[in-house]
Protein backbone atom coordinates (compact mmCIF):
# COMPACT_ATOMS: atom_id res chain seq x y z
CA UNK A 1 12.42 -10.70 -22.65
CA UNK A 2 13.76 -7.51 -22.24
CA UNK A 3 11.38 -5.28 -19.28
CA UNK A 4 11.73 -2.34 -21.81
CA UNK A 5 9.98 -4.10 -24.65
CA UNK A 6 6.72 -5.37 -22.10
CA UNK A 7 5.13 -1.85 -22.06
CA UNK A 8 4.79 -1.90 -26.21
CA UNK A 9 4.04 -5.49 -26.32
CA UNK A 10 1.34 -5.37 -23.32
CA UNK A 11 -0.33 -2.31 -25.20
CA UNK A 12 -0.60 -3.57 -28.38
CA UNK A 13 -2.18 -6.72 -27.22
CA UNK A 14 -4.93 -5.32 -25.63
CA UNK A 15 -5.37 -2.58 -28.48
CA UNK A 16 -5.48 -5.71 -31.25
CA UNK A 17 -7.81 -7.26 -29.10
CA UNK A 18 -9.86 -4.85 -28.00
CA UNK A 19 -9.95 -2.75 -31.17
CA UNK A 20 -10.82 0.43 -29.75
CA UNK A 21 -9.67 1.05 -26.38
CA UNK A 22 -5.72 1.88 -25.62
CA UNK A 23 -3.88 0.41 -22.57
CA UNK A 24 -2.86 2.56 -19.85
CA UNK A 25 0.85 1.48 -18.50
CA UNK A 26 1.18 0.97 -16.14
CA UNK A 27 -2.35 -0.38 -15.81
CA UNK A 28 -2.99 -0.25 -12.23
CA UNK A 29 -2.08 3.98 -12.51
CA UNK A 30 -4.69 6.30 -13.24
CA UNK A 31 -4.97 8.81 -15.51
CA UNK A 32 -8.12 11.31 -16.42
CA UNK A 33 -10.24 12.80 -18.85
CA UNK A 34 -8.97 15.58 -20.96
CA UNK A 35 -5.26 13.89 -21.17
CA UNK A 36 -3.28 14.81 -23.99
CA UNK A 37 -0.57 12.80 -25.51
CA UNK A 38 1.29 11.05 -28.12
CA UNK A 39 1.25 7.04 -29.39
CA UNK A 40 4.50 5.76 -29.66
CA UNK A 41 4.66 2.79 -32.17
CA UNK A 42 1.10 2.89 -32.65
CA UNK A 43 0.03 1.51 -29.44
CA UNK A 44 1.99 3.20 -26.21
CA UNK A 45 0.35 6.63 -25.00
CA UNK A 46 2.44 8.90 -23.76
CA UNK A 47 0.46 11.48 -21.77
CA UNK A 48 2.15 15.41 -22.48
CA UNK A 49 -0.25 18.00 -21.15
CA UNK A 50 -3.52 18.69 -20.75
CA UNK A 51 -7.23 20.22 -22.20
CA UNK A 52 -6.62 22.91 -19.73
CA UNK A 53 -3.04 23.67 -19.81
CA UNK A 54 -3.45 24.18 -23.71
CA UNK A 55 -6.02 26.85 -23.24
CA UNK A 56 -8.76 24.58 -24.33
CA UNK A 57 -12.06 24.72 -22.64
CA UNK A 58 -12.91 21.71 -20.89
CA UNK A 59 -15.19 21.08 -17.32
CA UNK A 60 -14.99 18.28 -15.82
CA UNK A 61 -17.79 18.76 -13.68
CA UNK A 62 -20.37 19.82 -16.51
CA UNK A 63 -18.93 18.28 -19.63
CA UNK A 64 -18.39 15.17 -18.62
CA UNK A 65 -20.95 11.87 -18.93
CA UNK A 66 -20.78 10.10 -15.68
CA UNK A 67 -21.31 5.77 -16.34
CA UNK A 68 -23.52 4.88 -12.90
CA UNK A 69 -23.96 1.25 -14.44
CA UNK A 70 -21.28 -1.19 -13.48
CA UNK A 71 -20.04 -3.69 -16.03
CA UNK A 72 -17.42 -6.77 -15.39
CA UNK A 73 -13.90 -6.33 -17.32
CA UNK A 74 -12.74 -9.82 -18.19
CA UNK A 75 -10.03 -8.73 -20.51
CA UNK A 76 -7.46 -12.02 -20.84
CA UNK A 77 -5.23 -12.35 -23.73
CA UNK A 78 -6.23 -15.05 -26.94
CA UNK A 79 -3.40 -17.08 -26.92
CA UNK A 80 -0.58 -18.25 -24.07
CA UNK A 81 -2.77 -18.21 -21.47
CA UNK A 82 -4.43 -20.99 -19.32
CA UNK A 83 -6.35 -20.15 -15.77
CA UNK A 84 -7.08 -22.83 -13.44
CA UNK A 85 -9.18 -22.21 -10.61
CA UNK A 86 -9.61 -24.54 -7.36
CA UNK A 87 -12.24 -24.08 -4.56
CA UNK A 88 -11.66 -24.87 -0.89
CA UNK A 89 -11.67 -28.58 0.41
CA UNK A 90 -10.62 -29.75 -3.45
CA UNK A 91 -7.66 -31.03 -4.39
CA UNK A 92 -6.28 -30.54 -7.75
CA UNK A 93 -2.95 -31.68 -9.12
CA UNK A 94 -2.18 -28.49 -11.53
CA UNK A 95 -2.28 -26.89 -8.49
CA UNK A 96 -0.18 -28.96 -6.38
CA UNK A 97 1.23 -25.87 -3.94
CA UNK A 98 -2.41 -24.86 -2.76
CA UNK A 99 -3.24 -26.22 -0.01
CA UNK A 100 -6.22 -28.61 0.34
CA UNK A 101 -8.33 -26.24 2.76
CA UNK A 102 -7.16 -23.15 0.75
CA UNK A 103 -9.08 -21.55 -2.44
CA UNK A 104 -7.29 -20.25 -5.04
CA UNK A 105 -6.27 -19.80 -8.83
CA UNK A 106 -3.05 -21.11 -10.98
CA UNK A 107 -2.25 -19.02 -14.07
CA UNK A 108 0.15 -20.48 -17.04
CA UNK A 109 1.51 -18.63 -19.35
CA UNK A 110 3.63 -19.41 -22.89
CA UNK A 111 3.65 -16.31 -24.81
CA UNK A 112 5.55 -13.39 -23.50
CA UNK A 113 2.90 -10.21 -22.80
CA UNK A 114 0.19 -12.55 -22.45
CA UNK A 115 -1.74 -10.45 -19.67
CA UNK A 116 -5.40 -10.99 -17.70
CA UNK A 117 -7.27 -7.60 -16.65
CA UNK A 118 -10.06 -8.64 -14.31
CA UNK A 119 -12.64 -6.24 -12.49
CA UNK A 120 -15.98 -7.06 -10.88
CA UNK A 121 -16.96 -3.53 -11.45
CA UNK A 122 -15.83 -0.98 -14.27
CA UNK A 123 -17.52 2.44 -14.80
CA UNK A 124 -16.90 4.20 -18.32
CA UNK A 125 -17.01 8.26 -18.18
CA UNK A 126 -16.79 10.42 -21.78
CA UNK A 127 -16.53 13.85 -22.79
CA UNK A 128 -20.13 14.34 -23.99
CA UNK A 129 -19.55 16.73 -26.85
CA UNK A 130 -16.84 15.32 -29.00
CA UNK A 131 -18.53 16.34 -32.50
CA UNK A 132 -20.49 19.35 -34.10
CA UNK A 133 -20.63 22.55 -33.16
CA UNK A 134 -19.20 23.96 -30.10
CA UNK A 135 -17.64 20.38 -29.64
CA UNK A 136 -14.46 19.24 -28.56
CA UNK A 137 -13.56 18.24 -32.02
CA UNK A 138 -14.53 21.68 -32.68
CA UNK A 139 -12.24 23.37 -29.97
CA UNK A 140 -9.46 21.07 -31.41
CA UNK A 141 -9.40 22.09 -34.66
CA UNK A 142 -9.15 26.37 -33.83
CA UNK A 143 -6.63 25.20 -31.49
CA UNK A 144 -4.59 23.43 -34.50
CA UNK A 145 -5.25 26.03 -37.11
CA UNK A 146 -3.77 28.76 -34.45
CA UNK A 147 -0.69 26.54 -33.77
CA UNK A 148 -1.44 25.58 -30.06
CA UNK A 149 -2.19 21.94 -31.15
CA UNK A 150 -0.02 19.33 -32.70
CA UNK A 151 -1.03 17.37 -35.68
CA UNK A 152 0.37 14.45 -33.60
CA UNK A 153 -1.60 14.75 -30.38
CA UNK A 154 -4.69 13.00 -29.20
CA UNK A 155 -6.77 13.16 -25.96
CA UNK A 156 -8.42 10.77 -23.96
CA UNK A 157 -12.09 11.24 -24.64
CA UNK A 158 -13.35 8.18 -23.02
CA UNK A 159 -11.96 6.12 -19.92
CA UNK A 160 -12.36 3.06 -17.87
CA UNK A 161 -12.28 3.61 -14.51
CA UNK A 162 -12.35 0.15 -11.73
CA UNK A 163 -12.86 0.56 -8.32
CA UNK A 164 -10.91 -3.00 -7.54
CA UNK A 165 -9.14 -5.07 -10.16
CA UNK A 166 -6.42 -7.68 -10.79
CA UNK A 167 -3.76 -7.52 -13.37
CA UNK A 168 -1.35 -9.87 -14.12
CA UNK A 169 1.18 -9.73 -17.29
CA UNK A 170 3.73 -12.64 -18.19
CA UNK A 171 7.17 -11.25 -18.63
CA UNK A 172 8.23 -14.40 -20.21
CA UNK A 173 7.11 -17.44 -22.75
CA UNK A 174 6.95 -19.65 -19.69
CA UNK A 175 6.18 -18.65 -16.43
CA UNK A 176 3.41 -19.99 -13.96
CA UNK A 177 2.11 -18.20 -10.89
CA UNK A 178 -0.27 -20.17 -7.89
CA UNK A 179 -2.66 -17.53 -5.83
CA UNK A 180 -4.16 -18.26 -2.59
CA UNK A 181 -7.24 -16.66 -1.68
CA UNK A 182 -6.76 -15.31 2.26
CA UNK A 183 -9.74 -16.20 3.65
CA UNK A 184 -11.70 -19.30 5.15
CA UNK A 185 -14.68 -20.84 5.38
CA UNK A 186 -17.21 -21.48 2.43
CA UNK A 187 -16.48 -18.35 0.12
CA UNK A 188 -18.34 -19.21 -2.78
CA UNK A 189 -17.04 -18.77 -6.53
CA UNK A 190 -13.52 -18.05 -6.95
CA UNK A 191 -13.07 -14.99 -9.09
CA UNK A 192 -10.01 -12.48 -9.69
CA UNK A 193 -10.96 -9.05 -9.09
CA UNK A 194 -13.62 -9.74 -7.03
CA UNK A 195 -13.03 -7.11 -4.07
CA UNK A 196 -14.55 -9.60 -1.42
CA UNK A 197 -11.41 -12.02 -2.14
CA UNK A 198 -7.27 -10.88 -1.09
CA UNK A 199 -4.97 -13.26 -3.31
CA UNK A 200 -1.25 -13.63 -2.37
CA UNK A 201 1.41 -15.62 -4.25
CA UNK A 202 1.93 -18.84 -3.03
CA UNK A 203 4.52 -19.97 -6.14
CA UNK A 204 6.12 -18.54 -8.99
CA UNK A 205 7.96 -19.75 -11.97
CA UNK A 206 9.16 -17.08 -14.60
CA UNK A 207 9.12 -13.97 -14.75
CA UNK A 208 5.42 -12.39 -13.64
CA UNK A 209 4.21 -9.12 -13.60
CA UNK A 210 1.35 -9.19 -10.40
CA UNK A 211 -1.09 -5.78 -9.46
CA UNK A 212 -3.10 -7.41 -7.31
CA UNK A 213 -5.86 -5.65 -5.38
CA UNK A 214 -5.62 -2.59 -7.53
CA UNK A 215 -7.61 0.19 -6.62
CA UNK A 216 -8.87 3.23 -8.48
CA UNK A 217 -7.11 2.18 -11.81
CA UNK A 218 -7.95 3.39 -15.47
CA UNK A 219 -6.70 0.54 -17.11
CA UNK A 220 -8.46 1.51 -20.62
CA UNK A 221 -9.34 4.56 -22.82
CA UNK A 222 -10.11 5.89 -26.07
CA UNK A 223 -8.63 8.78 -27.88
CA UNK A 224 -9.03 11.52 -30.17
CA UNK A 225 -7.21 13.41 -32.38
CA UNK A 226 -6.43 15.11 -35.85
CA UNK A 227 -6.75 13.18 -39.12
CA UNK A 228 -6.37 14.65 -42.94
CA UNK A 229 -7.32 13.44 -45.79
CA UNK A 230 -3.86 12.75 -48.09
CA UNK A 231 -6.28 13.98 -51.66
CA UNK A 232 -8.27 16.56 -50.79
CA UNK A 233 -6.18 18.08 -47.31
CA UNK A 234 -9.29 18.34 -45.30
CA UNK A 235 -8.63 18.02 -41.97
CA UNK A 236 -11.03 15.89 -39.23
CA UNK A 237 -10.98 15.39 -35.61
CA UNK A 238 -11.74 11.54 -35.28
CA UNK A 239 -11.13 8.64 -32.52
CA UNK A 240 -9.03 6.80 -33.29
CA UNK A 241 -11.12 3.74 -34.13
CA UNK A 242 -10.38 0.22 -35.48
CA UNK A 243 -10.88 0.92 -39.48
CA UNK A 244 -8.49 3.88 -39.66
CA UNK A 245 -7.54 4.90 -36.55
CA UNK A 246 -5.25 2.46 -35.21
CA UNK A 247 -2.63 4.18 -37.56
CA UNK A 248 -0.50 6.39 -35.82
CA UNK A 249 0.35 9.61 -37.30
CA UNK A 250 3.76 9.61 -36.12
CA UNK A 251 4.58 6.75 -38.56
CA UNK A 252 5.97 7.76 -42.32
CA UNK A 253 4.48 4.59 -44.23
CA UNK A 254 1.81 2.01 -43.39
CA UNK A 255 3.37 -1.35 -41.53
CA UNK A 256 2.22 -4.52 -41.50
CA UNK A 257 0.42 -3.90 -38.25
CA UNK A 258 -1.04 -0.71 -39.42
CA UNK A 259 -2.23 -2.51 -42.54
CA UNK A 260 -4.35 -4.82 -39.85
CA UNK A 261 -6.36 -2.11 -38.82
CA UNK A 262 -7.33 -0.70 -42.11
CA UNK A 263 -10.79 -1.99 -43.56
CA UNK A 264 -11.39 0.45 -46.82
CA UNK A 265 -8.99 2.22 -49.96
CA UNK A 266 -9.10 5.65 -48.09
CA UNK A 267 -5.78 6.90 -47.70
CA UNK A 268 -4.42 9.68 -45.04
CA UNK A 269 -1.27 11.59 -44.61
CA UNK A 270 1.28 9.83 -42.66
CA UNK A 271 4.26 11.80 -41.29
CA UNK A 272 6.20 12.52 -38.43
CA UNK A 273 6.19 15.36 -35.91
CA UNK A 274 9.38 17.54 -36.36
């Protein structure tokens, strides 16, 4: 498989399976509230510019809603994807590289952009005001009836921020990695993207895409942006959700993986930006 085509394939996956968060690529680099971009094919975000640099009001420090309760991301993909995990003292033949005193985890993989996102801790921050009056939504639509906006952009309204995390994507329809957990002694349950635990590769076969020991990633986020009604022209500033919103307004016509996302008859203008 082509590197070029694992971006696309890696986002789409976790957008299909997630429904409403977008993949950030890569996903161990961060990004921020108040990003504005474009989705290419539907599923890759291309950041372009910001709240601020388009003259739209935006403070971070006051309009934001900070997330002080941790929750686990254990984000691995439905299909191609098996996870083995072996504790110190064991032996256990699908991991035949690990040594006996050694902890660690074996990963296979048969589908190409089959991917694991693991994080003990994730924290999710939002724009608080993103409808009504005075609202984001708001700001966005005087912005695109003076020009300033494009039909075509969206902002990231919501993010997922982890403090630690492990990613690992297969660049291939079969490829196995083996990791070894640095560290002795009893260390309890083995877990990726548990901060207490440092894996390093003991073997690879295939191609393997490894961030291990990420820190300070966004590796999720949900958008915003402009929809219009195709009957009656009204205009909307929506996220992009699962019913509607996984079309991208970039397309011309529906495809057959825009026609997965759509759950009612309602039908919106689909162009492309000139």
């Amino acid at each position: 498989m082509s590197t070029n085509n694992l971006p696309l394939l890696y986002t789409k996956g976790i957008r299909k399976q997630t429904k409403l968060y977008y993949a950030n690529w890569l996903p161990n680099q961060k990004l921020s509230l108040g990003v504005v971009g474009q989705l290419i094919d539907n599923y890759f975000f291309q950041p372009l510019t910001t709240l601020k640099d388009l003259g739209i009001d935006f403070n971070p420090a006051t309009d934001v809603e900070v997330d002080e309760d941790p929750t686990p991301l254990d984000l691995v993909s439905n299909k191609g994807v098996t996870i083995n995990f072996k504790v110190a003292g064991e032996i256990d033949p699908n991991l035949p590289n690990l040594p006996q005193g050694k902890a660690g985890v074996g990963i296979d993989f048969s589908q190409e952009g089959s991917f694991i996102l693991k994080a003990e801790k994730t924290f999710e921050s939002r724009i608080r005001n993103v409808d009504g009056p005075e609202s984001l939504g708001q700001k966005i639509l005087e912005a695109y009836k003076k020009g300033t906006w494009k039909w075509y952009y969206s902002v990231i309204f919501s993010i997922v921020e982890a403090p630690y995390a492990d990613y690992i994507i297969s660049q291939s329809s079969n490829s196995k990695v083996e990791l070894q957990v640095n560290a002795d002694g009893n260390i309890g349950k083995v877990e990726l993207g548990n901060a207490d635990l440092n894996f390093s590769v003991k073997t690879q076969s295939g191609n393997v895409l490894k961030m291990l020991s990420s820190k300070n990633s966004t590796p999720l986020f949900r958008l915003l942006g402009i929809k219009k009604n195709i009957l009656s022209g009204s205009v909307v500033v929506q996220p992009y959700n699962f019913n509607l919103n996984g079309i991208n307004p970039q397309t011309e016509s529906f495809t057959k993986d825009t026609k997965d996302f759509v759950e009612d008859d309602t039908e919106f203008l689909i162009v492309k930006p000139r």
